[in-house]
Protein backbone atom coordinates (compact mmCIF):
# COMPACT_ATOMS: atom_id res chain seq x y z
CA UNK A 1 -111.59 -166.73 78.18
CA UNK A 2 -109.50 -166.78 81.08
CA UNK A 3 -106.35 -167.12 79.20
CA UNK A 4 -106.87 -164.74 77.17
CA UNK A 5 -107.58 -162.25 79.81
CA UNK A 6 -104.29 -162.94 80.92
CA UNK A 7 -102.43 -162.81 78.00
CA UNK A 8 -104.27 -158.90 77.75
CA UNK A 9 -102.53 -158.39 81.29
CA UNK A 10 -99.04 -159.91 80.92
CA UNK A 11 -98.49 -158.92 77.71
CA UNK A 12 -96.70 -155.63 76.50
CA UNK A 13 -96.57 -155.40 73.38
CA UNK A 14 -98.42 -152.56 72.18
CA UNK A 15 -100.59 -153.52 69.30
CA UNK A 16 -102.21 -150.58 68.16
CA UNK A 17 -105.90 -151.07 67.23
CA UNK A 18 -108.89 -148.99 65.70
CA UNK A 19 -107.92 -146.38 68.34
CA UNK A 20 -105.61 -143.62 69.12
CA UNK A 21 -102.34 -145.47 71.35
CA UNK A 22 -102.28 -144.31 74.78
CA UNK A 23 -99.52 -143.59 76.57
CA UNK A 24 -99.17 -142.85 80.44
CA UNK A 25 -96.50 -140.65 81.67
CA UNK A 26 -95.04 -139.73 85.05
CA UNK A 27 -98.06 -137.97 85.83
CA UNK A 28 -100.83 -140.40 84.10
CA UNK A 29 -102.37 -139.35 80.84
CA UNK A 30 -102.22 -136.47 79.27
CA UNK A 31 -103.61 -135.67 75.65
CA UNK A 32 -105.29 -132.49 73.96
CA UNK A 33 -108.92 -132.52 74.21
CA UNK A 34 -110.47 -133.00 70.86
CA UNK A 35 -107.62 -134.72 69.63
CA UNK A 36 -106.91 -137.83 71.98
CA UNK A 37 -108.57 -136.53 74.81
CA UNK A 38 -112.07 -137.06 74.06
CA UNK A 39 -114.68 -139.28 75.26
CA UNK A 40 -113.96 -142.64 73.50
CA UNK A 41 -110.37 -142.63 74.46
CA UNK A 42 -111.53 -142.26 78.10
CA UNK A 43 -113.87 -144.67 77.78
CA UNK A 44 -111.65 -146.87 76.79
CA UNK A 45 -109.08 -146.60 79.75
CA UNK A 46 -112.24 -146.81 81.92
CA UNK A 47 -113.18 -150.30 80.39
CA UNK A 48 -109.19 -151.06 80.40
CA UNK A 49 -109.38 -150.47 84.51
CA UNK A 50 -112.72 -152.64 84.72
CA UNK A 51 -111.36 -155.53 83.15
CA UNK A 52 -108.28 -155.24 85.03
CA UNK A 53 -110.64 -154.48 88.54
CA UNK A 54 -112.33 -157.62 87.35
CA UNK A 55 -109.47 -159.80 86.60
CA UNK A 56 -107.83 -159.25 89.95
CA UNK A 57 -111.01 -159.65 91.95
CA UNK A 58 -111.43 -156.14 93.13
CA UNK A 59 -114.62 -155.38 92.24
CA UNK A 60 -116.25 -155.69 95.67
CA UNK A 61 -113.85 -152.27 96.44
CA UNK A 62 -115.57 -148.84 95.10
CA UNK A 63 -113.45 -147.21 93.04
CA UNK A 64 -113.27 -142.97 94.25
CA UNK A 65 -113.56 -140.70 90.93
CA UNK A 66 -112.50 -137.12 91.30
CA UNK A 67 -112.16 -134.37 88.87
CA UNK A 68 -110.41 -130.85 88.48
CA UNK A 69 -112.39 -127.46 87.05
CA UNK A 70 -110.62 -127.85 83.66
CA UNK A 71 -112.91 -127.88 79.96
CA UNK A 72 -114.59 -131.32 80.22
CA UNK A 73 -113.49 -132.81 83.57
CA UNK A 74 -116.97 -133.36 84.95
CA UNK A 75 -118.29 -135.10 81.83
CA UNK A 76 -115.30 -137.27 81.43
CA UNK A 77 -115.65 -138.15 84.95
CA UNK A 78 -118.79 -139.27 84.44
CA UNK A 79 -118.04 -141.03 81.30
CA UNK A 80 -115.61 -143.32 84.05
CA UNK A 81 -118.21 -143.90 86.10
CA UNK A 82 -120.90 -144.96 83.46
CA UNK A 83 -117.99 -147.31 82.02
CA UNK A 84 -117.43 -148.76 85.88
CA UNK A 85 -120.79 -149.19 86.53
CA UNK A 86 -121.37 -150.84 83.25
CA UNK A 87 -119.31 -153.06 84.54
CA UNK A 88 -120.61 -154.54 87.68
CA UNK A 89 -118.46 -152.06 89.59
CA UNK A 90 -119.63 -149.49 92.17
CA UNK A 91 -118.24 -145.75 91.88
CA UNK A 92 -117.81 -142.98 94.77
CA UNK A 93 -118.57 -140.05 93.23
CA UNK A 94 -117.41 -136.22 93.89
CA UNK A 95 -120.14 -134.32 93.94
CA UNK A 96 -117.64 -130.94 93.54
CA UNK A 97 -114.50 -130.46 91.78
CA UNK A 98 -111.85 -131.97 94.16
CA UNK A 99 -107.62 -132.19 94.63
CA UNK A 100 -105.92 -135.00 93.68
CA UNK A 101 -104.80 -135.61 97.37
CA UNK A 102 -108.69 -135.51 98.51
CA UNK A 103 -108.49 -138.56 95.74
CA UNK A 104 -105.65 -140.37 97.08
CA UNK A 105 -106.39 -139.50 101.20
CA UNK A 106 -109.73 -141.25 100.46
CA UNK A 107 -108.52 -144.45 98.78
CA UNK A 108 -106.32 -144.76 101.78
CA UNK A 109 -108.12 -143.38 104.66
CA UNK A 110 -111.18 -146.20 103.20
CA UNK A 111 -108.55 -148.95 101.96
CA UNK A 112 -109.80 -148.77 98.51
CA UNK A 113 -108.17 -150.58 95.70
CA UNK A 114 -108.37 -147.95 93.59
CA UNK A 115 -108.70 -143.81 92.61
CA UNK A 116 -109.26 -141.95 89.48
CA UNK A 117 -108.88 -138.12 89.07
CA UNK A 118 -109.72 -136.50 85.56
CA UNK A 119 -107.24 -133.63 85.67
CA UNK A 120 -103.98 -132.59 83.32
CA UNK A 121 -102.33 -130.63 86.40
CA UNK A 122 -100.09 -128.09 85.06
CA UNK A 123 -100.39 -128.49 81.65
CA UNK A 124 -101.87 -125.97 79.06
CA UNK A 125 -105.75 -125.47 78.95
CA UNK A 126 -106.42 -127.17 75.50
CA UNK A 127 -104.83 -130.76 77.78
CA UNK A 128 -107.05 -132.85 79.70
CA UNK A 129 -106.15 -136.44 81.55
CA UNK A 130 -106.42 -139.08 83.93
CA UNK A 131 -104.44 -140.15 86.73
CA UNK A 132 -104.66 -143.38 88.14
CA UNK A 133 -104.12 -144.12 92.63
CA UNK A 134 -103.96 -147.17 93.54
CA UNK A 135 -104.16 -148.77 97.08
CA UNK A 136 -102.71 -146.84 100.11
CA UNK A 137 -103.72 -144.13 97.89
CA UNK A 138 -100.22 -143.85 95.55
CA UNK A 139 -99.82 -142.77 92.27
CA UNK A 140 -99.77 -146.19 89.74
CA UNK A 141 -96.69 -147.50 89.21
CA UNK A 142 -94.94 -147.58 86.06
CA UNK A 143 -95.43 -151.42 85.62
CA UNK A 144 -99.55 -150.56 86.31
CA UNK A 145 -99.40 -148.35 83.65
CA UNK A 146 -97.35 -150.42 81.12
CA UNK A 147 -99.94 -153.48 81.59
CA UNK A 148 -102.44 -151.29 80.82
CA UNK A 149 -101.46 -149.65 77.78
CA UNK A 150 -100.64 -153.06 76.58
CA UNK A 151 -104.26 -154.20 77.71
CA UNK A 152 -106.20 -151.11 75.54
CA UNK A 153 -104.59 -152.71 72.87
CA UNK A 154 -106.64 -155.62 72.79
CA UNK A 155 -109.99 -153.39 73.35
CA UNK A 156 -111.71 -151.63 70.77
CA UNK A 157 -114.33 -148.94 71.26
CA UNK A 158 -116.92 -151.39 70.39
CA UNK A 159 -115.66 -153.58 73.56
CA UNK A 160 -116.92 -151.07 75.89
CA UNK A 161 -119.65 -151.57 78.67
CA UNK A 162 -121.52 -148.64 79.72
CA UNK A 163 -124.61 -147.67 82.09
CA UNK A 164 -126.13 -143.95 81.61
CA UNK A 165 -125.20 -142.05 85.02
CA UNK A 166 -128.97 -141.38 86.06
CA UNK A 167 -129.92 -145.20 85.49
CA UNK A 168 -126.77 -146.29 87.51
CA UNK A 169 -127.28 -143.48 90.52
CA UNK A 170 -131.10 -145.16 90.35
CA UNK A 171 -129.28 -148.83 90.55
CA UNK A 172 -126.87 -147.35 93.55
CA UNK A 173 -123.87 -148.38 91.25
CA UNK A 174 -122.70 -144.61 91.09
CA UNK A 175 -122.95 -142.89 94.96
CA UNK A 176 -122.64 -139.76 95.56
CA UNK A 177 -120.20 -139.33 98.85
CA UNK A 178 -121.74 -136.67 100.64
CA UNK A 179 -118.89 -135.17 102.90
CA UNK A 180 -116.09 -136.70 101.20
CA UNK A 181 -113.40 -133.57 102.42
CA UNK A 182 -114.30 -134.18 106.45
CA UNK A 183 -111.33 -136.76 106.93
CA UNK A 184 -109.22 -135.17 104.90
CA UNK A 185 -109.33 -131.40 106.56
CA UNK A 186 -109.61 -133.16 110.13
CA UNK A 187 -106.37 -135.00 109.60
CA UNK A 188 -104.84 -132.20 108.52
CA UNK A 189 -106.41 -129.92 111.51
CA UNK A 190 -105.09 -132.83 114.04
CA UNK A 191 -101.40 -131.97 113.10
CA UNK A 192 -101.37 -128.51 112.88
CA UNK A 193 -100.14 -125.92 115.60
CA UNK A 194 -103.75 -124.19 115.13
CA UNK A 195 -102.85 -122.08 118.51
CA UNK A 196 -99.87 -120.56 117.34
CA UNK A 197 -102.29 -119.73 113.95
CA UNK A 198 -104.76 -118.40 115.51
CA UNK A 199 -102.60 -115.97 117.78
CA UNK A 200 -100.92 -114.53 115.17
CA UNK A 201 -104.15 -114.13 112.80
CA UNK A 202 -101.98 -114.03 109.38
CA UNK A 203 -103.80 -111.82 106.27
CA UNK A 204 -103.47 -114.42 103.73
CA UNK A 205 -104.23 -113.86 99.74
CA UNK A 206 -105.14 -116.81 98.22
CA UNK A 207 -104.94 -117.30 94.15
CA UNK A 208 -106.75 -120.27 93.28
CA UNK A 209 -105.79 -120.18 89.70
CA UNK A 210 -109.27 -121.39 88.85
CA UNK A 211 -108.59 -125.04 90.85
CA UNK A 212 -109.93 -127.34 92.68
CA UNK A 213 -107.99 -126.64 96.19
CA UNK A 214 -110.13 -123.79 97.17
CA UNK A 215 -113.04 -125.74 99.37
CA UNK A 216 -110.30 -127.10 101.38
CA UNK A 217 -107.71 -124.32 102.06
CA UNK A 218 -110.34 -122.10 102.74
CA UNK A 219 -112.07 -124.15 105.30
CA UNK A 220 -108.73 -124.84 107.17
CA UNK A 221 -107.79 -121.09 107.42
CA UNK A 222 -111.06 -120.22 108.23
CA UNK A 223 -110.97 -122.47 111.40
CA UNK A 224 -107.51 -121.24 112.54
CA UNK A 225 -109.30 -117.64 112.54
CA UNK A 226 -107.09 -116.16 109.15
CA UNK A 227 -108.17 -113.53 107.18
CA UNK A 228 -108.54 -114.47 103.38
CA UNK A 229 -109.30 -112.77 100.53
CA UNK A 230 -109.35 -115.02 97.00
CA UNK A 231 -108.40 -114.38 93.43
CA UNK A 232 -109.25 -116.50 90.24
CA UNK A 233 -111.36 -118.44 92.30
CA UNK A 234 -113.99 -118.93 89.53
CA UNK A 235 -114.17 -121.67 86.84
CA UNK A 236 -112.29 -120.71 83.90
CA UNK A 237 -111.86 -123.22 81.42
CA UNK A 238 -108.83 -121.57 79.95
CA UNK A 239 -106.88 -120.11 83.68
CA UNK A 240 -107.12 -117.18 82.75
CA UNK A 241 -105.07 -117.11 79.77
CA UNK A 242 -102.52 -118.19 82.00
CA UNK A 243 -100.95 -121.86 83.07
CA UNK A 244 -102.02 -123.59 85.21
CA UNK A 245 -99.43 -123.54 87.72
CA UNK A 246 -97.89 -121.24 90.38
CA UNK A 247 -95.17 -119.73 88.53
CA UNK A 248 -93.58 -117.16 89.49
CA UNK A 249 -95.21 -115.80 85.79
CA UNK A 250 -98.62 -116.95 86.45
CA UNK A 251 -98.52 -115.36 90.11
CA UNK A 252 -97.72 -111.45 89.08
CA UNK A 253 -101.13 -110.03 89.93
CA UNK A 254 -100.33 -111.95 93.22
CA UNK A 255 -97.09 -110.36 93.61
CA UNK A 256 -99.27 -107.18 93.38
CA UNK A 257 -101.90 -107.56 95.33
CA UNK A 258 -99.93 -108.62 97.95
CA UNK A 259 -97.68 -105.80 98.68
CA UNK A 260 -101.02 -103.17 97.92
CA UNK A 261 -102.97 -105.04 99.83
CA UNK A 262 -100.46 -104.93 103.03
CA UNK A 263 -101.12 -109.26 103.22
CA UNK A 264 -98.92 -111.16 105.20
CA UNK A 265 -98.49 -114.00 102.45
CA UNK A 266 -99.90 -115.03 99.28
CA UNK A 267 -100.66 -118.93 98.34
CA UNK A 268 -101.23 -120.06 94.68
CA UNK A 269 -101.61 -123.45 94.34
CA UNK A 270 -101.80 -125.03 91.07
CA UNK A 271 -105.46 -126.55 89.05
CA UNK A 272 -105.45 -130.10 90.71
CA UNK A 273 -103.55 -128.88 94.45
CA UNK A 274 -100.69 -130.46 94.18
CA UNK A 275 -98.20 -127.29 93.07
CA UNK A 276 -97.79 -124.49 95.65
CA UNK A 277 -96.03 -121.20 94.87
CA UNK A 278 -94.99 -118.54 97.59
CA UNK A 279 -95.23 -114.63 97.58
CA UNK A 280 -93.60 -113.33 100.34
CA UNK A 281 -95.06 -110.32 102.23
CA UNK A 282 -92.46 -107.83 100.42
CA UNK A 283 -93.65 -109.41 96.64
CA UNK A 284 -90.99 -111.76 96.25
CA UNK A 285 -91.68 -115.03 94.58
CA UNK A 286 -90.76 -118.23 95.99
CA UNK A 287 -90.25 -121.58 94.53
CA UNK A 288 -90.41 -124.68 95.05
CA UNK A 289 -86.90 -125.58 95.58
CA UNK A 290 -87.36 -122.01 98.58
CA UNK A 291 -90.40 -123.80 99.95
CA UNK A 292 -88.77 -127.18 100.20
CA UNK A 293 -85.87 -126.16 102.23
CA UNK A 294 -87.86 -123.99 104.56
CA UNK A 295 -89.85 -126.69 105.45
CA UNK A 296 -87.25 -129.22 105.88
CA UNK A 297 -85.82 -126.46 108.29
CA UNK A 298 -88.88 -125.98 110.18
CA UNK A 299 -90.22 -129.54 110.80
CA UNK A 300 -87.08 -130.91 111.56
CA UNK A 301 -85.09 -128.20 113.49
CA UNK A 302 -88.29 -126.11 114.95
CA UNK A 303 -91.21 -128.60 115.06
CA UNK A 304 -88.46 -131.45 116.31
CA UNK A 305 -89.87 -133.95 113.42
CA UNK A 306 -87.20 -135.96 112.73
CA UNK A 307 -85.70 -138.09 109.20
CA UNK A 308 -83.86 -137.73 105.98
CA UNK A 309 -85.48 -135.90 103.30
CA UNK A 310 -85.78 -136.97 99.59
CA UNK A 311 -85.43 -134.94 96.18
CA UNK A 312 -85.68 -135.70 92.75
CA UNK A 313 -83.17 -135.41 90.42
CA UNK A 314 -84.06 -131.99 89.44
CA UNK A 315 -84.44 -130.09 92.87
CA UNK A 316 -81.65 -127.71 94.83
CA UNK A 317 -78.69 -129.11 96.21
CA UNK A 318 -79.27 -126.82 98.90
CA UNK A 319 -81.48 -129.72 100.81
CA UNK A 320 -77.79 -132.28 100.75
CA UNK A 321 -76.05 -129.82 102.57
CA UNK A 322 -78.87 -129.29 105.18
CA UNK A 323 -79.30 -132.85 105.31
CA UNK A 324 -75.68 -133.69 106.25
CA UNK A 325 -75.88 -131.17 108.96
CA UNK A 326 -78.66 -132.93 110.40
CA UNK A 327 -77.06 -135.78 110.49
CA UNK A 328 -79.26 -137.03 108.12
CA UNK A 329 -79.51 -138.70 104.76
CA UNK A 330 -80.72 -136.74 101.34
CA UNK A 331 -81.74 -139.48 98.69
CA UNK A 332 -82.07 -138.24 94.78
CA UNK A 333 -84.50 -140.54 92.62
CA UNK A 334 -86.09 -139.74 89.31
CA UNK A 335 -88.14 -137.31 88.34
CA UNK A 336 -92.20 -138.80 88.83
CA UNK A 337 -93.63 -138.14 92.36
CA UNK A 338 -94.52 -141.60 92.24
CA UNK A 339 -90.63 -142.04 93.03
CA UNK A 340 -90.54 -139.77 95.78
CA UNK A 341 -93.51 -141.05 98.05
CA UNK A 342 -91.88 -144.35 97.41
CA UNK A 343 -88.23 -143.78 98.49
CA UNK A 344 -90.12 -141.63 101.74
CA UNK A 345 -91.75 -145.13 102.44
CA UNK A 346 -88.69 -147.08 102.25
CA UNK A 347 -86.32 -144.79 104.23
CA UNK A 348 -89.34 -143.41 106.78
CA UNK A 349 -87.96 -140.06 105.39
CA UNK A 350 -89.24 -136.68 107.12
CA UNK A 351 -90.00 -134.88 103.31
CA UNK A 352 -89.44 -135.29 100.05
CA UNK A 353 -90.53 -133.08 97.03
CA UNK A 354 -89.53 -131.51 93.78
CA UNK A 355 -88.65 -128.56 92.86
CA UNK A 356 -91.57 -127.63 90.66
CA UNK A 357 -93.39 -127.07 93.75
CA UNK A 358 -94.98 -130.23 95.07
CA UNK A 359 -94.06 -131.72 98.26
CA UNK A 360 -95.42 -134.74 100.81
CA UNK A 361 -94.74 -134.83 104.90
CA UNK A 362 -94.47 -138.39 106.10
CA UNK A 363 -97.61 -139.83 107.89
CA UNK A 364 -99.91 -137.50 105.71
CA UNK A 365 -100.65 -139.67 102.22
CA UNK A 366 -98.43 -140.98 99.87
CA UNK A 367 -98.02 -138.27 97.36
CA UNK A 368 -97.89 -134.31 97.19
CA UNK A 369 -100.51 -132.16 98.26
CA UNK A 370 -100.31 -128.19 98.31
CA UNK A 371 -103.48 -127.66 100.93
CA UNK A 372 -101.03 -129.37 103.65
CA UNK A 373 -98.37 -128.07 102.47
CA UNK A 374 -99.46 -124.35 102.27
CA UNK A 375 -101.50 -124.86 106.01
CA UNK A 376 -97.72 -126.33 107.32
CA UNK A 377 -96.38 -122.55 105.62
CA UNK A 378 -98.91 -120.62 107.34
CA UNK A 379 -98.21 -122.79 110.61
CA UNK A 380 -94.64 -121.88 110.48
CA UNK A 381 -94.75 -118.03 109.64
CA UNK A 382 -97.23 -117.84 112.61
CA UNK A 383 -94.71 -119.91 115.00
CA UNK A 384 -91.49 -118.59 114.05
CA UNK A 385 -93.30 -114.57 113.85
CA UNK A 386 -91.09 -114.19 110.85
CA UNK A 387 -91.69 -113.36 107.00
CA UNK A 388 -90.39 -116.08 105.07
CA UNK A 389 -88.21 -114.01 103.22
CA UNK A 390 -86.38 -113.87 106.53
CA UNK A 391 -86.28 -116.94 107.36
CA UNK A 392 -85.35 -118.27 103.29
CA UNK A 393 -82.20 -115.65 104.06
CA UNK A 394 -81.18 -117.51 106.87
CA UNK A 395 -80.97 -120.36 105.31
CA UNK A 396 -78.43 -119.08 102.69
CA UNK A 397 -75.78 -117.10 105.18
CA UNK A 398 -75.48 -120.50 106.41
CA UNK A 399 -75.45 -123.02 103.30
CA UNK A 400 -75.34 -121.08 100.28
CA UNK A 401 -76.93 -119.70 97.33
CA UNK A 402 -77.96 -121.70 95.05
CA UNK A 403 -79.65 -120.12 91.38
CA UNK A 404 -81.58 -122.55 89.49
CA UNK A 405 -82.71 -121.94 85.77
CA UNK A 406 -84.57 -124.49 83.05
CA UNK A 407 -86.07 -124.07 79.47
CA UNK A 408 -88.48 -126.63 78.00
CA UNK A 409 -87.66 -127.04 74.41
CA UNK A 410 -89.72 -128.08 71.33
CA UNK A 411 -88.19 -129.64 68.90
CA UNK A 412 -89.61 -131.85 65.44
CA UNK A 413 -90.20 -135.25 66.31
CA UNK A 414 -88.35 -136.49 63.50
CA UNK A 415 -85.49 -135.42 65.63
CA UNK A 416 -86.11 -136.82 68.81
CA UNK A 417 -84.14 -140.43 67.79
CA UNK A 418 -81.20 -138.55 67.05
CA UNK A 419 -81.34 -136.73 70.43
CA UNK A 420 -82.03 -139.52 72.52
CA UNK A 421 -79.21 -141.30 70.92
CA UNK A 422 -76.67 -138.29 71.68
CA UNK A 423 -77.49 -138.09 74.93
CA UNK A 424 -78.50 -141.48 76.08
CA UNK A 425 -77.16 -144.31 74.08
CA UNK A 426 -73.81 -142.77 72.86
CA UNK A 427 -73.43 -140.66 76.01
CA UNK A 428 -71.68 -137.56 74.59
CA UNK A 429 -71.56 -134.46 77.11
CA UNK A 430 -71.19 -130.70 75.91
CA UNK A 431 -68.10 -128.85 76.45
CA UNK A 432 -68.72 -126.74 79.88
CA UNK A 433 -65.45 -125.12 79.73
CA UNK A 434 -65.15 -126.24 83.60
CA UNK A 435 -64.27 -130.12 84.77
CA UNK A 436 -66.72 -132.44 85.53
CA UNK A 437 -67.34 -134.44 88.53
CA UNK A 438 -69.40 -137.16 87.02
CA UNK A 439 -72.62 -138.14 84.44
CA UNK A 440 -75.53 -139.97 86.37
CA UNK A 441 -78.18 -141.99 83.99
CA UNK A 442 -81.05 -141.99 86.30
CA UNK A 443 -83.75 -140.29 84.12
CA UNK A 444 -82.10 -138.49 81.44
CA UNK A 445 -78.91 -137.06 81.86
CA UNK A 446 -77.34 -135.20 84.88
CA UNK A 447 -74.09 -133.90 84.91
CA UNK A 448 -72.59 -133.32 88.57
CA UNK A 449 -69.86 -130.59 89.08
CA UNK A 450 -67.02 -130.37 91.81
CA UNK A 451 -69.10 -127.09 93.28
CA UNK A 452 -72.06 -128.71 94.19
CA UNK A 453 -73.52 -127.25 90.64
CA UNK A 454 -75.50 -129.39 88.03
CA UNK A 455 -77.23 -129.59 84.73
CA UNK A 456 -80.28 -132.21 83.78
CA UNK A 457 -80.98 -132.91 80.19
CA UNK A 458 -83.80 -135.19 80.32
CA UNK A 459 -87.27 -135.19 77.67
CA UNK A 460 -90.48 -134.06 80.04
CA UNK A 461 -92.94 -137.18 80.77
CA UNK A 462 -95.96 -135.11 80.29
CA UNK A 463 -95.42 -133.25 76.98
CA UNK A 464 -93.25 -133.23 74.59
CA UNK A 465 -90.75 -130.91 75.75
CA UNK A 466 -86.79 -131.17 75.90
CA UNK A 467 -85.91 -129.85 79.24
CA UNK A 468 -82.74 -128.75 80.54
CA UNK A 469 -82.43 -128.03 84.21
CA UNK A 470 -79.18 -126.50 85.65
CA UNK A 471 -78.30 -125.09 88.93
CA UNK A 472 -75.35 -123.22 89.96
CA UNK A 473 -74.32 -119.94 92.27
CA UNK A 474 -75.41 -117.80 89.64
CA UNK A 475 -77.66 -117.28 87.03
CA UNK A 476 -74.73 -116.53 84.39
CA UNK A 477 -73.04 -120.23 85.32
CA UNK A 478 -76.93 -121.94 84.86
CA UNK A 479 -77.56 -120.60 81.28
CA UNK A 480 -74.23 -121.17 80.86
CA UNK A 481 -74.53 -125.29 81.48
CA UNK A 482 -78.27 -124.96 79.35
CA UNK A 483 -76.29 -123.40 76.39
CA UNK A 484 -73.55 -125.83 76.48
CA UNK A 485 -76.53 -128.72 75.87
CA UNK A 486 -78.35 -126.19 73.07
CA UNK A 487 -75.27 -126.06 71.30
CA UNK A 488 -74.34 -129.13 71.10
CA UNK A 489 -77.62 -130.94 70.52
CA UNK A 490 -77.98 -128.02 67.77
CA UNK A 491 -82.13 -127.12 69.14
């Protein structure tokens, strides 16, 4: 028995049985609900992590289940937790919808082996998911995942264990944690300039979008004395009609409100907390790559915190330039946040993010989290006294403009071979019309120009999406680069 448990574990060959294969991507499962999303599937990957808990020896460590507000993300965290507890294994349970950072602060803050939170993050309504921390509280690495796909290969529904919720709360192998966001908001509270907050006593509109970050933010700007008024802030199974992330699409009634409403600032933050998306005082929308660079600006020229910062492939070049100014490094790795909280840990790096919105601050936990992140925005409006459109303009006088642009592109899957074969095995580039300064490999492919300018053709980890990613002074030279790819890849 033994050996066989290890071939499930070392082997990774994927063996599909009487079940639907599944596959984890660079931000952990994703699948439509109803179609590979449903409750034997996640039962599955529960039994999957058991054995594997098991195996290793773990199973004297709880294991922390959270969940988002999306269709079905209380009952599949539940179906988790009957699977765990079926098991042998004891389960900290959320008794509210939480963020995925409340997930990971609590596997490290209580050096846990392990974190699940039942959430699809930005994808569309009809997804659902899983993602898996491990210890430290860090998204699983890629070689977790792999083992266990290769492991649900052995399983078949039939191979699951299970104990119904009520009989397991009765046996104390399910526990609800009572006050499970105290740590989390306290450490947060501890490193904030709550003074400088509390003088300035920002207006602050707050969009939700339906997700599970609003018990937290909240609380904190409470405490520093803001006023804050919330949108979307009930459970909507479908956002809205809208996605469920802080677009600068998604955030138009934002935009709205905020300049009717006279607010200092409006925050949307994304259905699992760890996407943030800006709207200035004056309406304007701010992005992630704008939010990244006026942070790295404030906590390392303002606030004095010191360290290179760290981007993924995807994100503004604007952060290279600030970072040489500094006198600091700016390290590029893949796109996967798991990538970016690891290359922080290795360099001791000040910041690192992407420019989809999601960001981590060294000594906080090791991945992004928009409640810190928006509370460090706040903090820095109130200490500097200036809008952040002011201080984003700043920023350019002295290193540039820099115009970024992407579409996400469907194509037939038939076709995918032939794509991934243009672009990755046979290495063609487009014709740009302009030279090239060099092709990087790294995730996809990203084409470097002599102006500081790029374009990332890469296929999205989380659906299946071509996406093309280009930055560039202007708008005109970015869709410029994208068509260059269309064109050539004929999609």
């Amino acid at each position: 028995m033994q050996n066989t448990t290890r071939r499930v574990f070392d082997d990774n060959a994927n063996r599909p049985a009487g079940h639907a294969i599944i596959r984890f991507g660079t931000g952990g499962w994703r699948a439509e609900i109803g179609k590979d999303f449903h409750m034997d599937n996640v039962r599955l990957i529960g039994q999957a992590m058991a054995n594997r808990i098991l195996f290793n020896g773990d199973e004297k460590s709880p294991v922390v289940i959270g969940y988002d507000r999306r269709f079905l993300s209380d009952s599949a965290a539940k179906w988790l937790a009957e699977v765990l507890a079926g098991n042998g294994i004891t389960v900290w349970f959320m008794r509210r919808s939480a963020p995925i950072s409340l997930v990971m602060h609590t596997v490290m803050k209580k050096k846990l082996c392990y974190g699940l939170e039942v959430t699809a993050s930005h994808n569309p309504p009809t997804y659902n998911g899983i993602k898996i921390i491990v210890s430290e509280g860090r998204d699983a690495p890629a070689d977790f995942t792999r083992q266990l796909e290769g492991a649900m290969c052995f399983l078949e529904y039939m191979d699951v264990k299970s104990m119904p919720f009520a009989e397991a709360v009765a046996a104390g192998k399910i526990v609800y944690l009572e006050t499970p966001f105290n740590d989390f908001l306290d450490d947060i509270l501890a490193v904030l300039d709550n003074e400088a907050i509390r003088r300035r006593g920002p207006r602050i509109l707050f969009d939700t979008m339906h997700g599970s970050a609003t018990y937290p933010l909240t609380t904190i700007f409470y405490t520093d004395r803001c006023t804050v008024d919330l949108l979307h802030s009930e459970k909507d199974a479908y956002f809205g009609g809208m996605l469920a992330e802080p677009s600068e699409g998604a955030l138009q009634e934002l935009q709205r409100q905020v300049v009717a409403g006279g607010y200092d600032l409006g925050i949307g933050i994304d259905g699992d907390g760890d996407r943030l998306g800006i709207i200035d005082r004056d309406g304007s929308y701010l992005d992630g790559n704008d939010i990244l660079v006026l942070m790295y600006d404030y906590l390392h020229q303002r606030k004095g915190w010191k360290g290179a910062v760290v981007r993924n492939m995807t994100t503004t070049h604007m952060l290279n330039r600030m970072a040489k100014d500094f006198g600091e490094e700016c390290y590029e790795v893949p796109v996967g946040f798991k990538y970016v909280s690891a290359k922080i840990d290795d360099t001791d790096a000040l910041l690192g993010g992407e420019g989809s919105g999601g960001l981590a601050v060294r000594g906080h936990i090791h991945g992004k989290d928009s409640v810190y992140a928006a509370a460090l925005f706040v903090e820095m409006i109130c200490a500097t006294g200036r809008s952040a459109g002011e201080l984003l303009k700043e920023l350019r006088a002295k290193y540039g403009t820099f115009c970024q642009e992407e579409v996400n592109l469907a194509f037939d899957p038939a076709e995918k071979e032939r794509i991934w074969k243009t672009v990755m095995r046979k290495r063609i580039l487009p014709d740009f019309g302009c030279p090239v300064e060099r092709a990087g490999y790294l995730d996809g492919c990203k084409v470097y120009f002599p102006d500081d300018s790029f374009v990332v053709c890469r296929f999205s980890g989380t659906e299946p999406l071509l996406r093309i990613t280009a930055e560039g002074a202007t708008k005109k030279q970015c869709l410029a680069y994208i068509d260059a790819w269309r064109n050539m890849l004929e999609i």
